[in-house]
PDB file of N, CA and C in Angstrom:
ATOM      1  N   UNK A   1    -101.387 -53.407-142.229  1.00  0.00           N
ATOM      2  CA  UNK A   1    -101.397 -52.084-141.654  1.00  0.00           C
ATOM      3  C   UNK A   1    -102.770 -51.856-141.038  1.00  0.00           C
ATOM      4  N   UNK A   2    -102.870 -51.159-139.989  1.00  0.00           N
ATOM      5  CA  UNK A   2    -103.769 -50.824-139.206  1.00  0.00           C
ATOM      6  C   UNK A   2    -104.155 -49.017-138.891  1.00  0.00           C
ATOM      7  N   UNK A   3    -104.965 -49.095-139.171  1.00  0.00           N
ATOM      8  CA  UNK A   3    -105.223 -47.164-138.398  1.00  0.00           C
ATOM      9  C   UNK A   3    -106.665 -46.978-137.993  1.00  0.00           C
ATOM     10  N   UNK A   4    -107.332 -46.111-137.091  1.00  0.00           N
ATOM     11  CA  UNK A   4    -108.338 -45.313-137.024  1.00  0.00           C
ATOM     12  C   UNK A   4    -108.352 -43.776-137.666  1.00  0.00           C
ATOM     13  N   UNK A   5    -109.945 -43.645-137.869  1.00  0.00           N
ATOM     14  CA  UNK A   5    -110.018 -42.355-138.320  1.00  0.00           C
ATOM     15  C   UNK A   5    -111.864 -42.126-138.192  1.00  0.00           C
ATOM     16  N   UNK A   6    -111.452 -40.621-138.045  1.00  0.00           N
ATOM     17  CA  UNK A   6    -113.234 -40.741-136.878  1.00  0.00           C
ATOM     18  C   UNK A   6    -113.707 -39.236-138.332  1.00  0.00           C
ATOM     19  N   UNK A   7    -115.092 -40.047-138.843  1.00  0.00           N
ATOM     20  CA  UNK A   7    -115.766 -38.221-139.498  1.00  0.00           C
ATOM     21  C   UNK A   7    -117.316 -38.537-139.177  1.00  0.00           C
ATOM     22  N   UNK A   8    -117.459 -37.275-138.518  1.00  0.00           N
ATOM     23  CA  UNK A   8    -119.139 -37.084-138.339  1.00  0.00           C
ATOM     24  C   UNK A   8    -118.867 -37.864-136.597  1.00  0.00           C
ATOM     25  N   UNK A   9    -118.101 -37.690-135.884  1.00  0.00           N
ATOM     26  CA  UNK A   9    -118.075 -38.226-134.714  1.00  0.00           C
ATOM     27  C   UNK A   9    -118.099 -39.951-134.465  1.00  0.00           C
ATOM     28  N   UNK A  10    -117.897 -40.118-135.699  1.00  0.00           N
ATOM     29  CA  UNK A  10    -117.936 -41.572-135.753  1.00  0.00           C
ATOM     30  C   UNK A  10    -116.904 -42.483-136.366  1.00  0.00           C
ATOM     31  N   UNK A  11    -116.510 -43.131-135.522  1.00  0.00           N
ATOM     32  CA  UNK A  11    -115.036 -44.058-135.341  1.00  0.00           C
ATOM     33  C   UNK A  11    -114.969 -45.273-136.644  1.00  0.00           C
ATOM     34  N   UNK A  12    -113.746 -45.075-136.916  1.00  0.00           N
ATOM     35  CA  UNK A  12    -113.793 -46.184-138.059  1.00  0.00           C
ATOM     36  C   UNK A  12    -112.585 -46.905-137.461  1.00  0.00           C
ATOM     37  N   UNK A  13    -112.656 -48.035-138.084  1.00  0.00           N
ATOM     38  CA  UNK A  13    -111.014 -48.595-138.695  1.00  0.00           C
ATOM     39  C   UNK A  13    -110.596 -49.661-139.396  1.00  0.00           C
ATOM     40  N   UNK A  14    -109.504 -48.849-140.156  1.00  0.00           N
ATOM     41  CA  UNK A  14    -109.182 -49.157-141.323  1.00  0.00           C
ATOM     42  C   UNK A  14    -107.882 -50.752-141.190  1.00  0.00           C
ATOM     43  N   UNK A  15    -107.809 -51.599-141.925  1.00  0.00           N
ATOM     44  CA  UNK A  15    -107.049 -52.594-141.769  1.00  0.00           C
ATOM     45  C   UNK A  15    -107.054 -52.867-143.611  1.00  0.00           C
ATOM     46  N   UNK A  16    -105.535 -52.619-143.743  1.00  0.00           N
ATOM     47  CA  UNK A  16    -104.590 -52.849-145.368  1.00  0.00           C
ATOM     48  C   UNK A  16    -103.907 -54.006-145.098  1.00  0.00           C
ATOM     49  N   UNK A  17    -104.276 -54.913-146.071  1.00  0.00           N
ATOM     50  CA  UNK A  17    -103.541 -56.076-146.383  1.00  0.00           C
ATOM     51  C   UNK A  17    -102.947 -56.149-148.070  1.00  0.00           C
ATOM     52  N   UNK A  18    -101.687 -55.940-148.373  1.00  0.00           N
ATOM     53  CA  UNK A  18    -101.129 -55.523-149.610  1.00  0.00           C
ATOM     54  C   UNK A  18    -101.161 -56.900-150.380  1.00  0.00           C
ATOM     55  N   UNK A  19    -101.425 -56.802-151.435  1.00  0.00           N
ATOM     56  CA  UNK A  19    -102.005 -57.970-152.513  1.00  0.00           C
ATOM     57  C   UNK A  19    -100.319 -57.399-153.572  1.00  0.00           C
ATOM     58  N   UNK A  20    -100.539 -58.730-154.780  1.00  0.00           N
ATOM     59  CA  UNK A  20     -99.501 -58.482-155.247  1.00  0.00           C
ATOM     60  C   UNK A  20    -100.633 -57.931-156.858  1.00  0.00           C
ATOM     61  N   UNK A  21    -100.008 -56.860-157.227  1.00  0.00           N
ATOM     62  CA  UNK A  21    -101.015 -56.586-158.814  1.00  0.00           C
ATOM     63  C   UNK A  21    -100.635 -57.690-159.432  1.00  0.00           C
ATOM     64  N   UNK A  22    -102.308 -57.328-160.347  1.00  0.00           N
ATOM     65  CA  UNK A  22    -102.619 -58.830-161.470  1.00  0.00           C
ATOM     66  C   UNK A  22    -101.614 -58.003-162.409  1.00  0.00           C
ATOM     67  N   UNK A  23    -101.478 -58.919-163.845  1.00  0.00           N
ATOM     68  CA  UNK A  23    -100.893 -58.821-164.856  1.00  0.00           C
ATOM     69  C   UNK A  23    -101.355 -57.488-165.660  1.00  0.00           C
ATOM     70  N   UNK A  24    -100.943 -56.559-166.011  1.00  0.00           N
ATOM     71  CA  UNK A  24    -101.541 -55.032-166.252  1.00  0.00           C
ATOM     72  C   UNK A  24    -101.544 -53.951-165.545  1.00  0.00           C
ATOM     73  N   UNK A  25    -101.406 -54.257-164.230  1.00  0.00           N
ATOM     74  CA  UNK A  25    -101.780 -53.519-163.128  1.00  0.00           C
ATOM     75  C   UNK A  25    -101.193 -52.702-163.058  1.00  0.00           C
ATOM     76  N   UNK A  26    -100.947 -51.163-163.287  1.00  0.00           N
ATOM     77  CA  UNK A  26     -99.690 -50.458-163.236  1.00  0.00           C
ATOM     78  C   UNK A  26     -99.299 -49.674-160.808  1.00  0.00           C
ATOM     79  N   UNK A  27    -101.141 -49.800-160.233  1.00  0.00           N
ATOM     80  CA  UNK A  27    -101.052 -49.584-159.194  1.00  0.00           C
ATOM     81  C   UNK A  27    -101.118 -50.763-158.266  1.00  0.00           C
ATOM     82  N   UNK A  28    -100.747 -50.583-157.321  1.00  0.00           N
ATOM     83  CA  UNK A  28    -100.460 -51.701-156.380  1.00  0.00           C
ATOM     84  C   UNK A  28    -101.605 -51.484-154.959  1.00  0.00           C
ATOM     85  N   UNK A  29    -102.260 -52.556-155.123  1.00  0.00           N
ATOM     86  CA  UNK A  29    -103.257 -53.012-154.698  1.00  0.00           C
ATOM     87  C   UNK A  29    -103.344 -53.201-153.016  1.00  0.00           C
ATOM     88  N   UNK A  30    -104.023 -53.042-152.445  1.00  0.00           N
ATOM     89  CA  UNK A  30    -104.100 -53.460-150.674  1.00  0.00           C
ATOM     90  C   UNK A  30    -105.697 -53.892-150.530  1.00  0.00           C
ATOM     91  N   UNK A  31    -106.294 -55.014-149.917  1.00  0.00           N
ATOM     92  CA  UNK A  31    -106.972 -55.130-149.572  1.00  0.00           C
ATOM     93  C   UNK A  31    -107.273 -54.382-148.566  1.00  0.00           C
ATOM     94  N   UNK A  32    -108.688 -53.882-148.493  1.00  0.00           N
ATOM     95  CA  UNK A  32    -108.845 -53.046-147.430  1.00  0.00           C
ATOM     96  C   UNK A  32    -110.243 -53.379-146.823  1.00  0.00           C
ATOM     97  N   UNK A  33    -110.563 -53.330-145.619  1.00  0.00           N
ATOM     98  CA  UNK A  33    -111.594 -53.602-144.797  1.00  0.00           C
ATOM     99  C   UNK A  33    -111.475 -52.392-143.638  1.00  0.00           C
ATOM    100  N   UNK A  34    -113.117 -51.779-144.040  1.00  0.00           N
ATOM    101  CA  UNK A  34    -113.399 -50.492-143.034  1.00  0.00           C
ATOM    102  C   UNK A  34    -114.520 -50.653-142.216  1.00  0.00           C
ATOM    103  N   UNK A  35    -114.246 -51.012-140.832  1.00  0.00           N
ATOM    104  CA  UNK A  35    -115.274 -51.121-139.851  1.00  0.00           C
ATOM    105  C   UNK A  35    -115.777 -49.973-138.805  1.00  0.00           C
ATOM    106  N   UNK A  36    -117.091 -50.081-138.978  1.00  0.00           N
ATOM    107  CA  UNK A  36    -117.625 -49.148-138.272  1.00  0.00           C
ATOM    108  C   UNK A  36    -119.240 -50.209-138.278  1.00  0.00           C
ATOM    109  N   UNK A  37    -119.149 -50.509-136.994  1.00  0.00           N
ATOM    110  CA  UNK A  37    -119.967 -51.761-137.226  1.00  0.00           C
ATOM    111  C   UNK A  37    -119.791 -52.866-137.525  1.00  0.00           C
ATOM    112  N   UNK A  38    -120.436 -53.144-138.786  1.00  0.00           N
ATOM    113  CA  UNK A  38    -119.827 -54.546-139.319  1.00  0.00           C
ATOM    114  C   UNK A  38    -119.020 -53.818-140.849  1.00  0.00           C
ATOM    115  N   UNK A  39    -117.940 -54.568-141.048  1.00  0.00           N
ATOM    116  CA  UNK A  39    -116.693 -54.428-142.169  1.00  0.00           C
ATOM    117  C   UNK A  39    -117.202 -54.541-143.112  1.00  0.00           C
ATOM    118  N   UNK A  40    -116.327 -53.668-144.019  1.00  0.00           N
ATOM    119  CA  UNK A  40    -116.985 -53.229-145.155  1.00  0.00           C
ATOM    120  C   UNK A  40    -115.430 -53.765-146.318  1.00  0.00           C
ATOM    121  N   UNK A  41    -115.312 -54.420-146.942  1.00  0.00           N
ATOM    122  CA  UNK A  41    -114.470 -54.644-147.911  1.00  0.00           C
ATOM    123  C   UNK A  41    -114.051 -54.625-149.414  1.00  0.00           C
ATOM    124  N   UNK A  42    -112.865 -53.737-149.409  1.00  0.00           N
ATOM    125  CA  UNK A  42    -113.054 -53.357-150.837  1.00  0.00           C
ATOM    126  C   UNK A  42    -111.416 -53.560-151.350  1.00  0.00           C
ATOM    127  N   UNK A  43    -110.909 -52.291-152.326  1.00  0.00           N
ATOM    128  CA  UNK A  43    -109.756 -51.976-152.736  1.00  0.00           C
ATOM    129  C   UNK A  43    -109.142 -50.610-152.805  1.00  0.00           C
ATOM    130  N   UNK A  44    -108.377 -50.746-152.523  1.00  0.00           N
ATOM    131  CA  UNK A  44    -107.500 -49.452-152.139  1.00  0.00           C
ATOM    132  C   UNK A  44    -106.279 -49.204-153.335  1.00  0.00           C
ATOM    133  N   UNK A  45    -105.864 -48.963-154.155  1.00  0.00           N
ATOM    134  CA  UNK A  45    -105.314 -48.734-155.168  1.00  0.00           C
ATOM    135  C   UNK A  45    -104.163 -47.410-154.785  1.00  0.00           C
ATOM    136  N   UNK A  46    -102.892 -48.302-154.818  1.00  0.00           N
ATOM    137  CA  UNK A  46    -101.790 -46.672-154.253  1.00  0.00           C
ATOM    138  C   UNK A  46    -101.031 -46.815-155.834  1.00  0.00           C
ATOM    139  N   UNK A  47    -100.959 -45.119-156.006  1.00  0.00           N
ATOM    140  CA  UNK A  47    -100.222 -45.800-157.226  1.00  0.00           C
ATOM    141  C   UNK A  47     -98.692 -45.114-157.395  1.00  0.00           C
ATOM    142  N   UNK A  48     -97.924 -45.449-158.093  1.00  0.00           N
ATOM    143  CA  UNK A  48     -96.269 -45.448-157.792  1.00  0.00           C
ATOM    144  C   UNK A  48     -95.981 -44.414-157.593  1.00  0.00           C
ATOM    145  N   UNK A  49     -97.016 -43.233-157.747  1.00  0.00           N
ATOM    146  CA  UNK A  49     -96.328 -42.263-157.211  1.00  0.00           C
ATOM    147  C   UNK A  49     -96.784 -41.833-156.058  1.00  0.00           C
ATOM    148  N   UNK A  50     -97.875 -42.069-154.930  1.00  0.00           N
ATOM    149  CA  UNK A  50     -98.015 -42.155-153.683  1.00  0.00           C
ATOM    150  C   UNK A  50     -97.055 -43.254-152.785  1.00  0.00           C
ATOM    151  N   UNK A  51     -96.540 -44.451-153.791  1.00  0.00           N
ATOM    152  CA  UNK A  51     -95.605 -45.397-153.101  1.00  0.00           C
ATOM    153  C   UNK A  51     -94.142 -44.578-152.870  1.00  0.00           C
ATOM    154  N   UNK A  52     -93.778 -44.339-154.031  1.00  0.00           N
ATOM    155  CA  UNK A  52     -92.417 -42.844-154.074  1.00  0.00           C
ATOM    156  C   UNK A  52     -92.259 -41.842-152.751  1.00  0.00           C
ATOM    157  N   UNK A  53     -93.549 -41.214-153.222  1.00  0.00           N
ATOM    158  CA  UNK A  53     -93.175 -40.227-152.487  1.00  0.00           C
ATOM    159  C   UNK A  53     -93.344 -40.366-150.686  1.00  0.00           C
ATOM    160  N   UNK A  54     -93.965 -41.469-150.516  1.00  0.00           N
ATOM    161  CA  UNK A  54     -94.120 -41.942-149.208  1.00  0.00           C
ATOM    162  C   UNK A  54     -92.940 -42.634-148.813  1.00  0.00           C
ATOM    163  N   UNK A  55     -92.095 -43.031-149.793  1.00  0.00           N
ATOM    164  CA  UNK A  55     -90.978 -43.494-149.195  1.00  0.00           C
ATOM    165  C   UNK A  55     -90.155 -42.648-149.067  1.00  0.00           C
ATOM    166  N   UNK A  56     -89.986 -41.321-149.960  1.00  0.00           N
ATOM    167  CA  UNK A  56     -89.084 -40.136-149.322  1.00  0.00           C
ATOM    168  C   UNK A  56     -89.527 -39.305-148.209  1.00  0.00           C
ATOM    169  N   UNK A  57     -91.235 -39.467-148.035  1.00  0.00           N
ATOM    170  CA  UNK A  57     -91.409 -38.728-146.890  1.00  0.00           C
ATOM    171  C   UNK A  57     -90.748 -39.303-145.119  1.00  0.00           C
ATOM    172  N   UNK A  58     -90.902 -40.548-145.975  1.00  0.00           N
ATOM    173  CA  UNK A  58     -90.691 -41.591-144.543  1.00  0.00           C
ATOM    174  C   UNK A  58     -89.173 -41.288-144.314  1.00  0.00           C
ATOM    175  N   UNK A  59     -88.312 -41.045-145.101  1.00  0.00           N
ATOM    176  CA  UNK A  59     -86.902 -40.772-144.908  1.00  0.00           C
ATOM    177  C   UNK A  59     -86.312 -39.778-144.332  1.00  0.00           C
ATOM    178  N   UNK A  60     -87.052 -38.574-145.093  1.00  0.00           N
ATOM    179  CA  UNK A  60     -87.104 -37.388-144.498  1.00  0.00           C
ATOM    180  C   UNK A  60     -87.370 -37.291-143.045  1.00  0.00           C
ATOM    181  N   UNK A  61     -88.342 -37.794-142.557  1.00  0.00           N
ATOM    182  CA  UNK A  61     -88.916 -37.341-141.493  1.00  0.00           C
ATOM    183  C   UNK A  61     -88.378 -38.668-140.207  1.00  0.00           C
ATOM    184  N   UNK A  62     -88.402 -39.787-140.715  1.00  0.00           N
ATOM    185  CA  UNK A  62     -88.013 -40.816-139.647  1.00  0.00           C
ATOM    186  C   UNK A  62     -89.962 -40.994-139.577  1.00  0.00           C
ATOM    187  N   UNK A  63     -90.580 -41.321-140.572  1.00  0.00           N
ATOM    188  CA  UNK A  63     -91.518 -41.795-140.262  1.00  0.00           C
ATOM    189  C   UNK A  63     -91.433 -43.615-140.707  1.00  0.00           C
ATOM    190  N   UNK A  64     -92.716 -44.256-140.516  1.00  0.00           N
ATOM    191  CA  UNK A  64     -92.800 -45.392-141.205  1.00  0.00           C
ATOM    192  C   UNK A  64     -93.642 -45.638-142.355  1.00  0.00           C
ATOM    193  N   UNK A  65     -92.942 -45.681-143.804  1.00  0.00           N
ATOM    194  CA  UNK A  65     -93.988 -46.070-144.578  1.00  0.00           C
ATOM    195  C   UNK A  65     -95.436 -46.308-144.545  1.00  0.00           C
ATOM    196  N   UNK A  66     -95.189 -47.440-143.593  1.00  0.00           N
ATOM    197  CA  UNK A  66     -96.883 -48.224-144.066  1.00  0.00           C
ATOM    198  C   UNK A  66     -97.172 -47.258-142.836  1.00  0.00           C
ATOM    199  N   UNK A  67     -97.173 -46.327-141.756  1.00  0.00           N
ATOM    200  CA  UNK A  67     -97.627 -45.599-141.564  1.00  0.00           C
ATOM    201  C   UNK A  67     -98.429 -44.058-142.466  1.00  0.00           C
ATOM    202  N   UNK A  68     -97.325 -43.916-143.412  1.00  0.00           N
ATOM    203  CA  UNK A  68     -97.851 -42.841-143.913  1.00  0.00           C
ATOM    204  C   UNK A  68     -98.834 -43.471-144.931  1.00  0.00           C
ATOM    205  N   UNK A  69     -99.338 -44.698-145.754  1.00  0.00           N
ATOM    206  CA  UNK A  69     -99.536 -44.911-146.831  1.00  0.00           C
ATOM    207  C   UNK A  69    -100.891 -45.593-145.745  1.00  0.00           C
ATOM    208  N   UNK A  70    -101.333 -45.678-144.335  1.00  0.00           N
ATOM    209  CA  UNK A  70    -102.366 -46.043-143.916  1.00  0.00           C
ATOM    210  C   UNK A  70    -103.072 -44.773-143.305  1.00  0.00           C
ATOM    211  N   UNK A  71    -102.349 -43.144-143.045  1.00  0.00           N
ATOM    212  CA  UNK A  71    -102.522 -42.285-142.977  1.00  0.00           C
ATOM    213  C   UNK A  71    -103.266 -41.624-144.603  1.00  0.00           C
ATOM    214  N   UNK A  72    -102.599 -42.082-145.448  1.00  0.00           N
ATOM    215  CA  UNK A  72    -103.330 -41.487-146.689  1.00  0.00           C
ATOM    216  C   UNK A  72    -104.227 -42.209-147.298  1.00  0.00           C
ATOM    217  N   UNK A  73    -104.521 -43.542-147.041  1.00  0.00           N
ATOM    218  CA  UNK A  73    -105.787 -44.234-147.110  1.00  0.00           C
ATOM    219  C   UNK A  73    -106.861 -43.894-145.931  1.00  0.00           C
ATOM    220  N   UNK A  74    -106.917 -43.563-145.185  1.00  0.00           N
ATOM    221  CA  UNK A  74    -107.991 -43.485-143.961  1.00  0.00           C
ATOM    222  C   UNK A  74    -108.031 -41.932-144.130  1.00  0.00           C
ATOM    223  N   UNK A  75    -107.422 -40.902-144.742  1.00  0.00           N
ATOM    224  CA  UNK A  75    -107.683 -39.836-145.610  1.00  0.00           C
ATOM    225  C   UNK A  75    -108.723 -39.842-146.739  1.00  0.00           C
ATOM    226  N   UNK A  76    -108.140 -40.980-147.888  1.00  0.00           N
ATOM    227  CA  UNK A  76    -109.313 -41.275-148.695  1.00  0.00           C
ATOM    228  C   UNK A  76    -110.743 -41.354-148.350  1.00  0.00           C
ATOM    229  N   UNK A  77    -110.142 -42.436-147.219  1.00  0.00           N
ATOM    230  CA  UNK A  77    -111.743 -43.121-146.983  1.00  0.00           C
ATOM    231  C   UNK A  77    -112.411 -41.927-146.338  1.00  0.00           C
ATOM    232  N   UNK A  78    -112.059 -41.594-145.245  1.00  0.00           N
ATOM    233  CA  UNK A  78    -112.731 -40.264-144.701  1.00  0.00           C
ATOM    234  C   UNK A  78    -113.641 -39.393-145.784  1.00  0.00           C
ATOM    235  N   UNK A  79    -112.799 -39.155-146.680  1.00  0.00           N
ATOM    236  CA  UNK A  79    -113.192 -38.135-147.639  1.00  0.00           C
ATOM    237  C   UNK A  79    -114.437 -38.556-148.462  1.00  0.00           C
ATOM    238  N   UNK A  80    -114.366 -40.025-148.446  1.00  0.00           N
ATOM    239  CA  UNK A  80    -115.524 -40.383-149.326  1.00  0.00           C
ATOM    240  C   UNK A  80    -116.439 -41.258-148.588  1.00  0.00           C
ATOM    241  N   UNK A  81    -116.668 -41.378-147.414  1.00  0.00           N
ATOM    242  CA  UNK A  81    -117.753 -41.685-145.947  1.00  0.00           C
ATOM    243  C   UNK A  81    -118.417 -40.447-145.775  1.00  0.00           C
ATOM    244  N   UNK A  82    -117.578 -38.775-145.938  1.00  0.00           N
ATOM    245  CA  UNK A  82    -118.815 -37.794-145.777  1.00  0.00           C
ATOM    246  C   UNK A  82    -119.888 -37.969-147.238  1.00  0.00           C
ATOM    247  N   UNK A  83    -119.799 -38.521-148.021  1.00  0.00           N
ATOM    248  CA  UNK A  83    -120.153 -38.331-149.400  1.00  0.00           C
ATOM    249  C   UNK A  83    -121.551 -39.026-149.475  1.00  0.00           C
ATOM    250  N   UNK A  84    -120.560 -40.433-149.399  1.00  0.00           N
ATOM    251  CA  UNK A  84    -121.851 -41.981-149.173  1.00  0.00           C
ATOM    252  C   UNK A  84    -121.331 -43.269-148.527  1.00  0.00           C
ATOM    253  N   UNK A  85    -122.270 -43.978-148.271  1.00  0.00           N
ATOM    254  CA  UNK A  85    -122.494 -45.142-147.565  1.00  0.00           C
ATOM    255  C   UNK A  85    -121.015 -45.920-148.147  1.00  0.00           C
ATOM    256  N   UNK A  86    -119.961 -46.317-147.431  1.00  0.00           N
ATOM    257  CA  UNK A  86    -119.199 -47.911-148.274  1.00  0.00           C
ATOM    258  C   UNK A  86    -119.887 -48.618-148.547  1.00  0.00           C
ATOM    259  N   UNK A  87    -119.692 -49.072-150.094  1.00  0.00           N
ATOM    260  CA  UNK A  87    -120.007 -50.153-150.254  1.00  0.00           C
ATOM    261  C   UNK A  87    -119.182 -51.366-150.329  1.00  0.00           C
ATOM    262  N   UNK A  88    -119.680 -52.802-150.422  1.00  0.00           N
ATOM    263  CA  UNK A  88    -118.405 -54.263-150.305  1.00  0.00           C
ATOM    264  C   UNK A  88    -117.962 -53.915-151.455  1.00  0.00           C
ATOM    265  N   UNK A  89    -116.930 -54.068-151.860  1.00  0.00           N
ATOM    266  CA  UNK A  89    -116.159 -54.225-153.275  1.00  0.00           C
ATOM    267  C   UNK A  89    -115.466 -53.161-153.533  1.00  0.00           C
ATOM    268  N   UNK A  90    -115.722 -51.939-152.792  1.00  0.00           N
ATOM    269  CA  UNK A  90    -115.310 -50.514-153.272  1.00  0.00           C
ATOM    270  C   UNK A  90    -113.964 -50.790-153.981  1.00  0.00           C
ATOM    271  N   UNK A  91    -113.773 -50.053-154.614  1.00  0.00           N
ATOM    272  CA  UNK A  91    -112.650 -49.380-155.129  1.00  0.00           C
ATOM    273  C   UNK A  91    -111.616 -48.182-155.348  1.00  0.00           C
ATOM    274  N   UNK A  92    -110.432 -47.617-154.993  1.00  0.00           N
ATOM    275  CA  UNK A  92    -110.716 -46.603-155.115  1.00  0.00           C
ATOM    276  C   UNK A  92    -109.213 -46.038-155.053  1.00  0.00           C
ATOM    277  N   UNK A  93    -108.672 -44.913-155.972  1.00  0.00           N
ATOM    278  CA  UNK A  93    -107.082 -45.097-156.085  1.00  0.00           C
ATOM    279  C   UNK A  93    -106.513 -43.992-154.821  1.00  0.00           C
ATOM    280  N   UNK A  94    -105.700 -43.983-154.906  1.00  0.00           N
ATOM    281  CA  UNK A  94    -104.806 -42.943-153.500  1.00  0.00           C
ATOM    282  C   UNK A  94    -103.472 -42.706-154.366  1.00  0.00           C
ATOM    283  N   UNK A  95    -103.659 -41.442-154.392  1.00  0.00           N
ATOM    284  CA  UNK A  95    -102.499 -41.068-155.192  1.00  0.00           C
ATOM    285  C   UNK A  95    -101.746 -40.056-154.263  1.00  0.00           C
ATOM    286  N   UNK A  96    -100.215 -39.373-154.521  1.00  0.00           N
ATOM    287  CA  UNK A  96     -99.624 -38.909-153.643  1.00  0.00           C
ATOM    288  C   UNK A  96    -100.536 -37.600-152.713  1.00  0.00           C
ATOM    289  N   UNK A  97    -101.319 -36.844-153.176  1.00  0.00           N
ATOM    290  CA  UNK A  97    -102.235 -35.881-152.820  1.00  0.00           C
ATOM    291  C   UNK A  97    -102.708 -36.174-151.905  1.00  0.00           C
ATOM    292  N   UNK A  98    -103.068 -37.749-151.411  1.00  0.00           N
ATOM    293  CA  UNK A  98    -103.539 -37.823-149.732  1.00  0.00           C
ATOM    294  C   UNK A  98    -102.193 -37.722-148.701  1.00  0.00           C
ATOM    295  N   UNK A  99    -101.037 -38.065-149.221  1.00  0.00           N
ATOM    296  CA  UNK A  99    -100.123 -38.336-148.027  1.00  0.00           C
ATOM    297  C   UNK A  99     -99.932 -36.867-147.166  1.00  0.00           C
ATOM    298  N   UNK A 100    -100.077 -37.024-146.111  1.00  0.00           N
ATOM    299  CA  UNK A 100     -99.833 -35.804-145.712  1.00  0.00           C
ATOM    300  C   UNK A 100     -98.227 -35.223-145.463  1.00  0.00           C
ATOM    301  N   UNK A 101     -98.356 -34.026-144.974  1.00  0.00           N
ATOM    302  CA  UNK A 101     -96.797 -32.852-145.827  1.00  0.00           C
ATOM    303  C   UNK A 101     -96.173 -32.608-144.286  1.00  0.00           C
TER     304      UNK A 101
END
C-alpha cells in the first residue's frame, strides 16, 4: 500500500508492506517506510479491531480496504511527525480511532 500525507507543509510518503505476526502477536503487523527525504523505517501495528471495522467501512461505502487502513496509518503518522522527529525502528499501533467516518 501506498499514500501521501503533507503536516507543517511538508510532503511525506508512506509505503505498507503487511508482514505475517510472530507467534503471540495478537496485532497484525505492516512494515512501514516514511519518506520525506531519506526513509525512515519502522512498524505499524493495526489491530483486529481497526482490521474489522475497515472492512465494514470498505463495504459500506465501496471503498478499498488497504485504502482505508493506509488512510489511517498516514493519520497516525501525521499525528506523531507534529510531536517528533521518526525514528528507524518506530513502532506504533493504529487502532480503529484513526480510520476515518
Amino acid at each position: 500500500m501506498r499514500t501521501t500525507f503533507t503536516v507543517r507543509n511538508r510532503n511525506y510518503e508512506l509505503v505498507l508492506e503487511k508482514r505475517e505476526p510472530g507467534e503471540g502477536e495478537k496485532n497484525h503487523p505492516y512494515t512501514s517506510t516514511v519518506t520525506n527525504g531519506s526513509p525512515v523505517r519502522g512498524t505499524l501495528q493495526f489491530t483486529p479491531g481497526a482490521l474489522d471495522a475497515a472492512q465494514k467501512m470498505a463495504a459500506a461505502k465501496s471503498f478499498s480496504v488497504d485504502d482505508l487502513l493506509a488512510s489511517a496509518a498516514a493519520r497516525a503518522l501525521a499525528a506523531e511527525v507534529l510531536v517528533r522527529k521518526l525514528k528507524p525502528d518506530f513502532s506504533f499501533v493504529v487502532d480503529h480511532r484513526w480510520l476515518s467516518q
